[in-house]
Protein backbone atom coordinates (compact mmCIF):
# COMPACT_ATOMS: atom_id res chain seq x y z
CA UNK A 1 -6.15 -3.59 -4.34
CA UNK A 2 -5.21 -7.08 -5.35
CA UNK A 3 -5.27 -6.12 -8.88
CA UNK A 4 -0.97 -5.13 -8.12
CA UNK A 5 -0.34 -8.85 -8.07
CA UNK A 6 0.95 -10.97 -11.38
CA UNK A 7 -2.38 -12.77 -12.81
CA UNK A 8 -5.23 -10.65 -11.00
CA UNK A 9 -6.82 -9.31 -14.39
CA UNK A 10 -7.20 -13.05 -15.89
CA UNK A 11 -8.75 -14.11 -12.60
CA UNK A 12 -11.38 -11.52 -12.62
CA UNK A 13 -12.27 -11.52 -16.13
CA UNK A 14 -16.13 -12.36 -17.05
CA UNK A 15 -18.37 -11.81 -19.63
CA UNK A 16 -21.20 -9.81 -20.04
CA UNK A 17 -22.71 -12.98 -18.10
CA UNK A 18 -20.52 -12.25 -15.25
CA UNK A 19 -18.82 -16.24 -16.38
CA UNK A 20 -15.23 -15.87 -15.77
CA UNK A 21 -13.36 -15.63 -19.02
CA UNK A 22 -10.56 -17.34 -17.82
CA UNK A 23 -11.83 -20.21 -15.51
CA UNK A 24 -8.79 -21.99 -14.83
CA UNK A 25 -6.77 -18.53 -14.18
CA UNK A 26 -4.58 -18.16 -10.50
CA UNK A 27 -3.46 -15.06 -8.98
CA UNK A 28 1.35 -15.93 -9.73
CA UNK A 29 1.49 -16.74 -5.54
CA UNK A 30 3.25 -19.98 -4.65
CA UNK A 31 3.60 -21.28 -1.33
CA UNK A 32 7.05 -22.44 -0.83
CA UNK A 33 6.81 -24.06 1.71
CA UNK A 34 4.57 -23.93 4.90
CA UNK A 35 5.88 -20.80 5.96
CA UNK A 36 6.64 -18.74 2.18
CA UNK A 37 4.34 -17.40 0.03
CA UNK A 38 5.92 -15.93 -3.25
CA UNK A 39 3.76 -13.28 -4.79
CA UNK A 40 5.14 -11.85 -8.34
CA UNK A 41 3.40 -8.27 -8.75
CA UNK A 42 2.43 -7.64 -12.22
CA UNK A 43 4.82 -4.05 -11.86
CA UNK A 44 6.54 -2.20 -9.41
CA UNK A 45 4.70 -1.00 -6.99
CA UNK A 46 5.84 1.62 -4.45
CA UNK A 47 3.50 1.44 -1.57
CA UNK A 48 3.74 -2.44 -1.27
CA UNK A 49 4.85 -2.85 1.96
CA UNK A 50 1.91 -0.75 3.19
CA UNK A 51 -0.22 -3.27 1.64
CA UNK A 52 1.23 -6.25 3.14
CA UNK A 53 0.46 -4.29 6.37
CA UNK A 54 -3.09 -3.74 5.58
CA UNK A 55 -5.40 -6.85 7.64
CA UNK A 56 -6.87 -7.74 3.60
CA UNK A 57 -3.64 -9.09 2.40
CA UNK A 58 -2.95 -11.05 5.77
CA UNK A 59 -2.68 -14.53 4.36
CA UNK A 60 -5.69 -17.09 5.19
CA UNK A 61 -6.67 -21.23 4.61
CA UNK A 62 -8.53 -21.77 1.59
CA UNK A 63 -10.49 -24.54 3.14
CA UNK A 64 -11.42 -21.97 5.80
CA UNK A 65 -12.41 -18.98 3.77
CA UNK A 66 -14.19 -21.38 1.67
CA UNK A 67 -17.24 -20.83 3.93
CA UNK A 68 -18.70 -17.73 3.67
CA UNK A 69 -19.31 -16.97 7.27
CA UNK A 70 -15.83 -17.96 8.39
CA UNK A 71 -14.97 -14.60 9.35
CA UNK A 72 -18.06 -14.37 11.61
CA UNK A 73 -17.91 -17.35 13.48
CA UNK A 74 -15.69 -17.92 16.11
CA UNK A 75 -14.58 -21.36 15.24
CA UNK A 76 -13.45 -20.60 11.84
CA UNK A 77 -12.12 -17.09 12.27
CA UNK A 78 -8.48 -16.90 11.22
CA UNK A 79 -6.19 -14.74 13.85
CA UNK A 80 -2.87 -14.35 13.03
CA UNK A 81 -2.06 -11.78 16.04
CA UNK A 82 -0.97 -11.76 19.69
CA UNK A 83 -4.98 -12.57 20.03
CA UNK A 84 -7.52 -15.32 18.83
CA UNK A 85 -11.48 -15.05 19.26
CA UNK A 86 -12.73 -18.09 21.08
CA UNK A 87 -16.29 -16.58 21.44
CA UNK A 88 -19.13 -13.91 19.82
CA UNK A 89 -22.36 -12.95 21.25
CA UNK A 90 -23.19 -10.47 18.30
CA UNK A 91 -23.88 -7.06 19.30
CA UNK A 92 -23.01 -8.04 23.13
CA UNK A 93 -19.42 -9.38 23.24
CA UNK A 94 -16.45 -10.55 21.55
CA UNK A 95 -13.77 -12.73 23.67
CA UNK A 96 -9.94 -12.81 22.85
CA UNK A 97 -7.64 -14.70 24.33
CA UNK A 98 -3.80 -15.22 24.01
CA UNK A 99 -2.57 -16.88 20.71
CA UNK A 100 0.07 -19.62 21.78
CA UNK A 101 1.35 -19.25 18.37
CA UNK A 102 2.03 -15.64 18.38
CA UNK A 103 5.34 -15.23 17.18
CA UNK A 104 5.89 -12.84 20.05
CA UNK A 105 4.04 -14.78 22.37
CA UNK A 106 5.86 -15.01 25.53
CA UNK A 107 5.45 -10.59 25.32
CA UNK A 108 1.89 -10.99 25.79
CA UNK A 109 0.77 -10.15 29.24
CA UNK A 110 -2.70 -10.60 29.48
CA UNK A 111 -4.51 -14.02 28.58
CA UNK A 112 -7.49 -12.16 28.01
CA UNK A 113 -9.75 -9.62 26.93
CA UNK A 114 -13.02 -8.79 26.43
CA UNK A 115 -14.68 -6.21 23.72
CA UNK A 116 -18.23 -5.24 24.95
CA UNK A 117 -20.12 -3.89 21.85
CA UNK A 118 -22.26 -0.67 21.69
CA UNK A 119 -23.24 2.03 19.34
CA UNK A 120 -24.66 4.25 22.65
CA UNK A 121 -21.52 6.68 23.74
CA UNK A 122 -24.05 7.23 26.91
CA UNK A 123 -24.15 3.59 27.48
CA UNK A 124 -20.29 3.91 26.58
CA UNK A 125 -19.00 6.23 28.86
CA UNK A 126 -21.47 5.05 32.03
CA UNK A 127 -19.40 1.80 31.41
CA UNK A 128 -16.03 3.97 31.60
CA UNK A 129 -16.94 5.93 34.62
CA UNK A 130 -17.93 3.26 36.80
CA UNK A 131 -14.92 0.66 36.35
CA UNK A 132 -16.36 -2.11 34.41
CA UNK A 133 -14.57 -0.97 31.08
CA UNK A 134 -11.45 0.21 30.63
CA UNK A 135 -11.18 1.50 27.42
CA UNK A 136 -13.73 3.42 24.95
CA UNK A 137 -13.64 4.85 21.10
CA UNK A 138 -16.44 7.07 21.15
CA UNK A 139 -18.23 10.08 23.84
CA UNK A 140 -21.49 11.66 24.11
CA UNK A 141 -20.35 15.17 21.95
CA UNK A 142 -22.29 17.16 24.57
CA UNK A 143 -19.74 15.84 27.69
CA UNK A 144 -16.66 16.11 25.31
CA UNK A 145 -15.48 19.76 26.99
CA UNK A 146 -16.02 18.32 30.27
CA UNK A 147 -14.07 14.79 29.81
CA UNK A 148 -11.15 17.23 28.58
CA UNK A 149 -10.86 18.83 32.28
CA UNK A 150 -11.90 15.62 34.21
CA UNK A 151 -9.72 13.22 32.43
CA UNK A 152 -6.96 14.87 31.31
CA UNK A 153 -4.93 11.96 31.10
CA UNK A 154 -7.42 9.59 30.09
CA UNK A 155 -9.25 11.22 27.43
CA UNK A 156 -7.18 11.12 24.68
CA UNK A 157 -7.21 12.97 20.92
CA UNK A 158 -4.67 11.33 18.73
CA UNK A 159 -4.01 12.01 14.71
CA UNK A 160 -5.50 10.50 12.43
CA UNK A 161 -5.40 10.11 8.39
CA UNK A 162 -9.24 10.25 7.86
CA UNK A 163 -11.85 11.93 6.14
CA UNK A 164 -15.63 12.78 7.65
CA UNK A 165 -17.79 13.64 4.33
CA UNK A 166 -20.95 13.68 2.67
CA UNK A 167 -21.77 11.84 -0.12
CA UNK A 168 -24.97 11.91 -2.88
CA UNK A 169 -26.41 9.38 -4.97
CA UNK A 170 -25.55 10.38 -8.21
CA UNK A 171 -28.26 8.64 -9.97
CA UNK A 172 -31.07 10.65 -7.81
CA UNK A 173 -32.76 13.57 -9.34
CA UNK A 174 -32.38 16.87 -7.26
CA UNK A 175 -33.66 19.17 -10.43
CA UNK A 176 -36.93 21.01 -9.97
CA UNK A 177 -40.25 20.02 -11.01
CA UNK A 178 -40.66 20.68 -14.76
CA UNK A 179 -37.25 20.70 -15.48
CA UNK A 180 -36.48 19.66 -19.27
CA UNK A 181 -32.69 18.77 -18.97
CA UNK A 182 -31.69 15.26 -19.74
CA UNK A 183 -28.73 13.03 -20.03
CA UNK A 184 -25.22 14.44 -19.36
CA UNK A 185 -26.91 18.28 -19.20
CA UNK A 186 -28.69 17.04 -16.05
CA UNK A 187 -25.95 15.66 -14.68
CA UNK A 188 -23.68 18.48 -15.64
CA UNK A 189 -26.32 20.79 -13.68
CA UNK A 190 -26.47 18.44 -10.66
CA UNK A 191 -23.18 18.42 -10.07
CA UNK A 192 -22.80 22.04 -10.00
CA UNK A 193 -25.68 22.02 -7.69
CA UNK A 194 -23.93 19.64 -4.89
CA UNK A 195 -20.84 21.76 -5.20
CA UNK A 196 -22.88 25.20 -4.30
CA UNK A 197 -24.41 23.03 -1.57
CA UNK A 198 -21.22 21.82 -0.17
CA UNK A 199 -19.96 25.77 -0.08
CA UNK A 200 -23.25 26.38 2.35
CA UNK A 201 -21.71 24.48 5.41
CA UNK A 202 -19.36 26.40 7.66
CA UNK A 203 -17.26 23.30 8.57
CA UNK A 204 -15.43 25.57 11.70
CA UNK A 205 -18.66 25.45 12.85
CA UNK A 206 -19.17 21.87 12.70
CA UNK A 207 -15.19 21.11 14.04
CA UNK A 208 -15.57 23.94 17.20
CA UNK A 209 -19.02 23.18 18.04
CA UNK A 210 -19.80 19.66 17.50
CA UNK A 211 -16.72 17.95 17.11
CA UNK A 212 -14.85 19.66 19.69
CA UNK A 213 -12.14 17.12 19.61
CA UNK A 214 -9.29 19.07 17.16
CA UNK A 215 -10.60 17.86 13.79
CA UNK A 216 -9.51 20.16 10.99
CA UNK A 217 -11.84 21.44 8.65
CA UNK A 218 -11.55 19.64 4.99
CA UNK A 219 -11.12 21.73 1.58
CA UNK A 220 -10.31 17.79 -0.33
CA UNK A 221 -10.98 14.37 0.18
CA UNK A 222 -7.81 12.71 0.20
CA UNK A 223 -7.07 13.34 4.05
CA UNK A 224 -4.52 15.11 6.20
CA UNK A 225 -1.42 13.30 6.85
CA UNK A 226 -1.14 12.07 3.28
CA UNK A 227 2.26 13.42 1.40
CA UNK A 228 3.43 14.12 -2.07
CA UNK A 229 7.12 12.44 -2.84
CA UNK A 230 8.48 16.03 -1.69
CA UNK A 231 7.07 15.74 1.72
CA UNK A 232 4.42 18.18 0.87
CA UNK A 233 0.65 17.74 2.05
CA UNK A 234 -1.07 16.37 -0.59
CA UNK A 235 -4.38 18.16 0.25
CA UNK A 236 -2.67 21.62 0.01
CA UNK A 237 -1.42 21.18 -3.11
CA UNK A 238 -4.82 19.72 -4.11
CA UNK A 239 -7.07 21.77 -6.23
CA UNK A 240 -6.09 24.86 -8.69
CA UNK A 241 -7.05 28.04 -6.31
CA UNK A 242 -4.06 29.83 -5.87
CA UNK A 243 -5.71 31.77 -3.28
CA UNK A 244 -6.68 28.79 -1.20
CA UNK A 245 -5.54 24.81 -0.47
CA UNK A 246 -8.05 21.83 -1.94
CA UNK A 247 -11.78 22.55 -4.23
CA UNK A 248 -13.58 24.50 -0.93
CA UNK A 249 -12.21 27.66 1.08
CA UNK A 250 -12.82 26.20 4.28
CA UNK A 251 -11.19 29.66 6.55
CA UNK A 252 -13.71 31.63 8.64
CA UNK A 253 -13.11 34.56 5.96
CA UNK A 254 -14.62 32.81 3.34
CA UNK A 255 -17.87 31.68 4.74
CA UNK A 256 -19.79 35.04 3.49
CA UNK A 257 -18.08 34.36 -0.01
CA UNK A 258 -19.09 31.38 -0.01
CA UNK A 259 -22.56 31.70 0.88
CA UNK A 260 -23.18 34.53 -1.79
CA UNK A 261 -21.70 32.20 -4.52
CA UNK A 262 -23.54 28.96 -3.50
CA UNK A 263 -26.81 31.05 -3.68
CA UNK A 264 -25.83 32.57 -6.99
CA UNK A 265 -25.25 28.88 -8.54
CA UNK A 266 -28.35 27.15 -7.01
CA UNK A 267 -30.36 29.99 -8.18
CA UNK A 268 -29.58 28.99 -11.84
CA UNK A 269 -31.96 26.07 -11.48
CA UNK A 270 -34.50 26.94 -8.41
CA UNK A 271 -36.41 30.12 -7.82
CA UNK A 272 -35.35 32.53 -5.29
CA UNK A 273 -37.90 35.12 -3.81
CA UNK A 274 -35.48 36.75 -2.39
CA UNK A 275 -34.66 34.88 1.17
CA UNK A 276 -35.03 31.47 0.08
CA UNK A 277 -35.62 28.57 -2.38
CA UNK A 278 -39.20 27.83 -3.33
CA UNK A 279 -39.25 24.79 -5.60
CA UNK A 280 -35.93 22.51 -4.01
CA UNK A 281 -37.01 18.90 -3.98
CA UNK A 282 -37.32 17.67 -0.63
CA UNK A 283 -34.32 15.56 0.37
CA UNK A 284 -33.52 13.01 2.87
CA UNK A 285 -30.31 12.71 4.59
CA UNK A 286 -29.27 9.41 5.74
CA UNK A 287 -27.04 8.47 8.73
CA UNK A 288 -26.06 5.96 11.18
CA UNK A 289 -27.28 5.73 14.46
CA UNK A 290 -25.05 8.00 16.86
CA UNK A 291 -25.10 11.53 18.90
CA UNK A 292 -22.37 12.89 17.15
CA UNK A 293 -23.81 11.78 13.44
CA UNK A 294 -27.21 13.45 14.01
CA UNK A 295 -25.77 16.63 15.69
CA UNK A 296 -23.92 17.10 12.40
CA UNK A 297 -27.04 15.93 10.72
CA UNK A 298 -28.92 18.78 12.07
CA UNK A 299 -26.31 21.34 11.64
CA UNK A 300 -26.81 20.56 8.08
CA UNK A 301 -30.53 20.48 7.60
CA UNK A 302 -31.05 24.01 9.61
CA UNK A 303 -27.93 25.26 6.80
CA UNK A 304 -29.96 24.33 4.36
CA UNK A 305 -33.45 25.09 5.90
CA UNK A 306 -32.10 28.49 6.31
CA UNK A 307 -31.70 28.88 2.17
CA UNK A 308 -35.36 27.18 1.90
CA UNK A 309 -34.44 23.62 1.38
CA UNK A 310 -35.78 20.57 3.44
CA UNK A 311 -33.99 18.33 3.96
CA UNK A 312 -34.95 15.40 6.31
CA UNK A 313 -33.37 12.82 7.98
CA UNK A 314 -33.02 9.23 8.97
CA UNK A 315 -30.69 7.17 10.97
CA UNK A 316 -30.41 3.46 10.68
CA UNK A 317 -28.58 1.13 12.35
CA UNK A 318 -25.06 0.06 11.13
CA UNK A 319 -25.74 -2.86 9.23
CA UNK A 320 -28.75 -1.88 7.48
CA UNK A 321 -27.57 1.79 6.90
CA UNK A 322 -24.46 0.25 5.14
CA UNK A 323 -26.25 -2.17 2.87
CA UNK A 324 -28.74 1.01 1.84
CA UNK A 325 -26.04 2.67 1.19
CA UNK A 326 -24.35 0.22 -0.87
CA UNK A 327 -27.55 -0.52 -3.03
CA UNK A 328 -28.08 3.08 -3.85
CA UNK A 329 -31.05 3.62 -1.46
CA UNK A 330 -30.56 7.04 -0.56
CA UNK A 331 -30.09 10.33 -1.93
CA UNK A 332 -28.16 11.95 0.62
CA UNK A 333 -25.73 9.65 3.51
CA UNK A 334 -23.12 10.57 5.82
CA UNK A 335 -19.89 8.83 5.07
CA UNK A 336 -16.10 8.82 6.22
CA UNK A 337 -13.03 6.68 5.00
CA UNK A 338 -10.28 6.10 7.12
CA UNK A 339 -6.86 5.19 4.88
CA UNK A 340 -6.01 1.64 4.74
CA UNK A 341 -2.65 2.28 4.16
CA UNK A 342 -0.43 5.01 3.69
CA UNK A 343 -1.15 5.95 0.04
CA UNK A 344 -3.51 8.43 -1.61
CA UNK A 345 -4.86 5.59 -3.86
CA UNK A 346 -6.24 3.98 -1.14
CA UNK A 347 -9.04 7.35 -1.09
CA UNK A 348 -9.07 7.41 -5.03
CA UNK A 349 -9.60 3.59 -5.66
CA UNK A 350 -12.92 3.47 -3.66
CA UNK A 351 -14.74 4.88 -6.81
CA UNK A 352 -13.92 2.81 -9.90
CA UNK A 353 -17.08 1.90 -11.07
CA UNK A 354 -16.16 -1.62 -9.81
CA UNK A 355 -15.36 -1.05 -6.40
CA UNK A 356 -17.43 -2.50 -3.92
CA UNK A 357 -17.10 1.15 -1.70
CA UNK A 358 -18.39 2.91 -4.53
CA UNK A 359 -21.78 4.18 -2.67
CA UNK A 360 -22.23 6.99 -4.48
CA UNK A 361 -23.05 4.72 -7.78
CA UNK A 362 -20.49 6.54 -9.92
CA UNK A 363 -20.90 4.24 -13.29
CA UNK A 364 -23.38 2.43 -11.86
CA UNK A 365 -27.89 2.26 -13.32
CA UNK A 366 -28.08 5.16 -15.20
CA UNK A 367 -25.03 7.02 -14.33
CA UNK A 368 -23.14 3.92 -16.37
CA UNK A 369 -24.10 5.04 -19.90
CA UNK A 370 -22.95 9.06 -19.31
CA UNK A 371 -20.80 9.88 -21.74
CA UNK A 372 -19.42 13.32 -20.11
CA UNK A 373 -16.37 13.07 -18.44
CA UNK A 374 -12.84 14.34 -20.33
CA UNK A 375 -9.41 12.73 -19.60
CA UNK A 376 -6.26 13.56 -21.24
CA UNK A 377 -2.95 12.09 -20.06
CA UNK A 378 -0.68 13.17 -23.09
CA UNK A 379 1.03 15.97 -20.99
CA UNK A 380 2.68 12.92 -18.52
CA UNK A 381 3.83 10.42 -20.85
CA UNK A 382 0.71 8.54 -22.10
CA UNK A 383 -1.36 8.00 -25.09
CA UNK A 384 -5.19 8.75 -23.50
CA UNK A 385 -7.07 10.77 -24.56
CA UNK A 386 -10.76 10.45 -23.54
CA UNK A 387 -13.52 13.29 -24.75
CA UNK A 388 -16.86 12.54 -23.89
CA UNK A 389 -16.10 9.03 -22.34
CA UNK A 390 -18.46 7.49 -19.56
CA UNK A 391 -17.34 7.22 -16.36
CA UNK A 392 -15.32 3.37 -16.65
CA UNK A 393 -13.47 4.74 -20.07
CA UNK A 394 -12.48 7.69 -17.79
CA UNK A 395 -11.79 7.13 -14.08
CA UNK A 396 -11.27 3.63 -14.04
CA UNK A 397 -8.79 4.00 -16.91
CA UNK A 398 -6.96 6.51 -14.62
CA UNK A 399 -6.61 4.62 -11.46
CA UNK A 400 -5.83 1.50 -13.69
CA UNK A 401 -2.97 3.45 -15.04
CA UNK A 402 -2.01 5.45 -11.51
CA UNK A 403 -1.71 1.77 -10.14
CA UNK A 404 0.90 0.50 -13.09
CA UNK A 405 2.57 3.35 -12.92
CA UNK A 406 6.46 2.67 -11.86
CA UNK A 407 7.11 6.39 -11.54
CA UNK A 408 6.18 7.93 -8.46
CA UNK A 409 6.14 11.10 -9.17
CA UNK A 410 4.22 10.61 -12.42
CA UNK A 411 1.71 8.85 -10.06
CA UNK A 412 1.27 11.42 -7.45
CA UNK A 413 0.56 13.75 -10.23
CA UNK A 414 -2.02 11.24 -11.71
CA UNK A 415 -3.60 10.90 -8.67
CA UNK A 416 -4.57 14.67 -8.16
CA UNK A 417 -5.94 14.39 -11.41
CA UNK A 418 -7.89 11.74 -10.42
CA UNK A 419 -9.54 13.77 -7.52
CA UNK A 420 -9.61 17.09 -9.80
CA UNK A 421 -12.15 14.15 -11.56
CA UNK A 422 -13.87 12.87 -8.67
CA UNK A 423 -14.38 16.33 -6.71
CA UNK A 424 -15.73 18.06 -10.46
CA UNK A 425 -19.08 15.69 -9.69
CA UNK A 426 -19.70 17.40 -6.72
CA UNK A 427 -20.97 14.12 -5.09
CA UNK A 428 -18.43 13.90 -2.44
CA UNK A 429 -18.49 17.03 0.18
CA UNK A 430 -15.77 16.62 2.34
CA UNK A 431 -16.49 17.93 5.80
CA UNK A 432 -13.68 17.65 8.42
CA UNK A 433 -10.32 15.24 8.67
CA UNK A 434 -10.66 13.07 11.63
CA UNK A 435 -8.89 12.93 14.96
CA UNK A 436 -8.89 9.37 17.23
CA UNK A 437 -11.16 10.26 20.28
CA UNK A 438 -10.52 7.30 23.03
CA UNK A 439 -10.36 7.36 26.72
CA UNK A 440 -8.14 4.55 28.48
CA UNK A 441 -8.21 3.97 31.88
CA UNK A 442 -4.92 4.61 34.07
CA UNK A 443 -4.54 1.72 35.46
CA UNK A 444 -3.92 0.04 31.93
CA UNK A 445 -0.05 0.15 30.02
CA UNK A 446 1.05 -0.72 27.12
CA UNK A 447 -1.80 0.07 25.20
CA UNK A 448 -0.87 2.19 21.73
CA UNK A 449 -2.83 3.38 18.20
CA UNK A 450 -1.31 4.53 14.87
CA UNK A 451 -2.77 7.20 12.69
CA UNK A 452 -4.99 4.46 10.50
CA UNK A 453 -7.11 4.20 13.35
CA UNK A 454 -5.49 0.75 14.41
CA UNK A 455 -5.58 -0.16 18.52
CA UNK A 456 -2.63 -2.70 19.92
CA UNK A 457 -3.09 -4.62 22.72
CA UNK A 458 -0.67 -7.46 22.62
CA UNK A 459 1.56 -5.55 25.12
CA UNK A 460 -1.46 -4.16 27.33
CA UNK A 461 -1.06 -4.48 31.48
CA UNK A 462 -3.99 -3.66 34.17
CA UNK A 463 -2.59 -2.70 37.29
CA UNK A 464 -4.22 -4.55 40.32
């Protein structure tokens, strides 16, 4: 995202060494004086102000950041809001209390607060129920209906722009034993085969039954509560059905279609005998450790068990299911983005072959050298035309060009062709668009979230 600002490109130059090209290059931001920084953008860029909202471009000490683990250490941990940590047990406890410096400072009621850190909703909500804490982002699935009528005004559902999806490893083989395709054919075939998959999950199902918390079933990726210039939903005007919004039907009407069509597809590649799949690779399905993550973990292995293809799973905890993840150590993982900042790009930049949230390894090992992917810009303005091209000649060219774009409208309509791109690999299976599930105790005020998932407590009270 830095790439906006004057100089970026030079800085992050290297060879095919990875040695910068430019070694003496600097991003064009001068600090005026101790309270100024002047940042020169190399273009216009509309959403900018969203940016210098997001936490990344919050400005930091050189000398601090200089160390590696200064963002994980109490000491050296830069806090430039109403709060500052002054202590971390990791995976126990993080301590805040009030920043003197604040510029809002004499607002701030409470001198301090303490985060208690869990991954066990159980664990969780025991905490909730019995006083010791006041506030919790995540319930047991199976006691969601029954918060609802106990706590009606403590359990709390709020909008939010997210998306829950799946996501594949596009450099894993999921062809059948024997098969002879190679190349760009095999991963032509593959990616129809993770779009018929992705048509085999009845995603009401998964919002009314698991979710239970007014999540909305997802036809795109880019989430719900993104807009076009015109005001319009940018996921219903995603896609090129006119019978339907986004790349999946996701209405209870269509889950017989959809079914019937997936089977047709898949049975292209893999035998059918009639009720099921004989000769589907076994898969594994990765996820992090929670209730809610295997219940929709097991909703999708018994969708596909149904059609005759196993698919297994494993959870891992956070940290070592993200780095897997990361590395390409899967074939199939559980994934959701929540937006940064109020712009579609913030979904569609995630997958340059670059980024570092590109988990699904597009243009990454052997996925790099694919020369199969088409992009033609001449109809808005520009001279690209791509036939053939990998996937950096293709889709990084297009977010490169969707972020120096000056015309908005232009760039809206660049971006849906960027996820008319990224939803053609079939590699990202959008599931559901989040809602914020929370419970608050009563006796706390003050307390607020926004629709990026952010929690305030600068102006937070406890009753006595």
């Amino acid at each position: 995202m830095f790439e906006v600002v004057d100089g970026y490109a030079d800085v992050w130059d290297v060879d095919d060494d990875g040695n910068p090209v430019n070694p003496d290059a600097k991003l064009n931001v001068v600090a005026k004086d101790d309270k100024t920084l002047e940042v020169t953008l190399a273009n216009a860029v509309s959403y900018w102000n969203e940016l210098l909202a997001f936490p990344t471009y919050f400005p930091v000490r050189e000398d601090v950041v200089a160390n590696e683990n200064w963002a994980t250490d109490p000491s050296t941990y830069v806090c430039n809001g109403a709060y500052k940590i002054t202590s971390w047990e990791h995976n126990s406890v993080i301590v805040l209390e009030k920043n003197e410096n604040y510029h809002d400072a004499d607002a701030v009621k409470m001198d301090k607060i303490e985060f208690y850190l869990s991954d066990d909703s159980n664990n969780m909500l025991a905490n909730f129920e019995n006083g010791a804490w006041l506030l919790i982002d995540d319930v047991p699935t199976n006691e969601i209906a029954n918060l609802k009528e106990t706590y009606p005004e403590e359990f709390v559902v709020a909008g939010q722009i997210g998306t829950y999806y799946v996501n594949w490893n596009v450099n894993e083989n999921i062809l059948p034993e024997g098969n002879t395709l190679t190349g760009a054919e095999a991963e032509a075939a593959m990616a129809e085969i993770r779009s018929a998959i992705g048509l085999l999950y009845d995603r009401n199902y998964i919002v009314e039954e698991i979710g239970q918390a007014g999540q909305v079933p997802a036809p795109a990726f880019v989430a719900m509560g993104m807009t076009n210039p015109d005001g319009t939903e940018f996921y219903k005007t995603a896609g090129t059905s006119e019978e339907y919004d986004g790349y999946y039907d996701v209405s209870k009407e269509a889950i017989e279609s959809n079914f019937n069509s997936a089977i047709e597809t898949l049975k292209k590649y893999y035998d059918w005998d009639g009720e099921k799949f004989t000769n589907f690779p076994t898969i594994t399905y990765l996820y992090n450790t929670s209730d809610a993550h295997k219940l929709i973990g097991e909703y999708l292995q018994s969708a596909l068990a149904a059609v005759g293809i196993n698919m297994q799973l494993e959870n891992q905890e956070w940290a070592t299911f993200l780095n897997t993840r990361k590395d390409g150590g899967y074939t199939v993982a559980r994934n959701g983005w929540l937006a940064d900042y109020n712009d579609p790009i913030c979904f569609l930049d995630m997958w340059t072959s670059v980024s570092g949230n590109n988990d699904v390894q597009y243009g990454k090992g052997a996925h790099k050298d694919l020369a199969m992917y088409d992009l033609d810009l001449t109809a808005y303005g520009y001279d690209i035309k791509v036939e053939d091209g990998t996937w950096a000649e293709t889709y990084d060219v297009l977010i490169a060009e969707i972020k120096a774009c000056t015309d908005n409208e232009v760039r809206y309509q660049l971006m849906h062709v960027a996820e008319d791109i990224l939803m053609s690999t079939g590699a990202i299976t959008p599931l559901y668009y989040y809602t914020d599930i929370y419970m608050v105790d009563d006796s706390v005020s003050g307390f607020f979230a926004n629709p990026l998932g952010y929690k305030y407590f600068m102006y937070c009270e406890v009753a006595e």
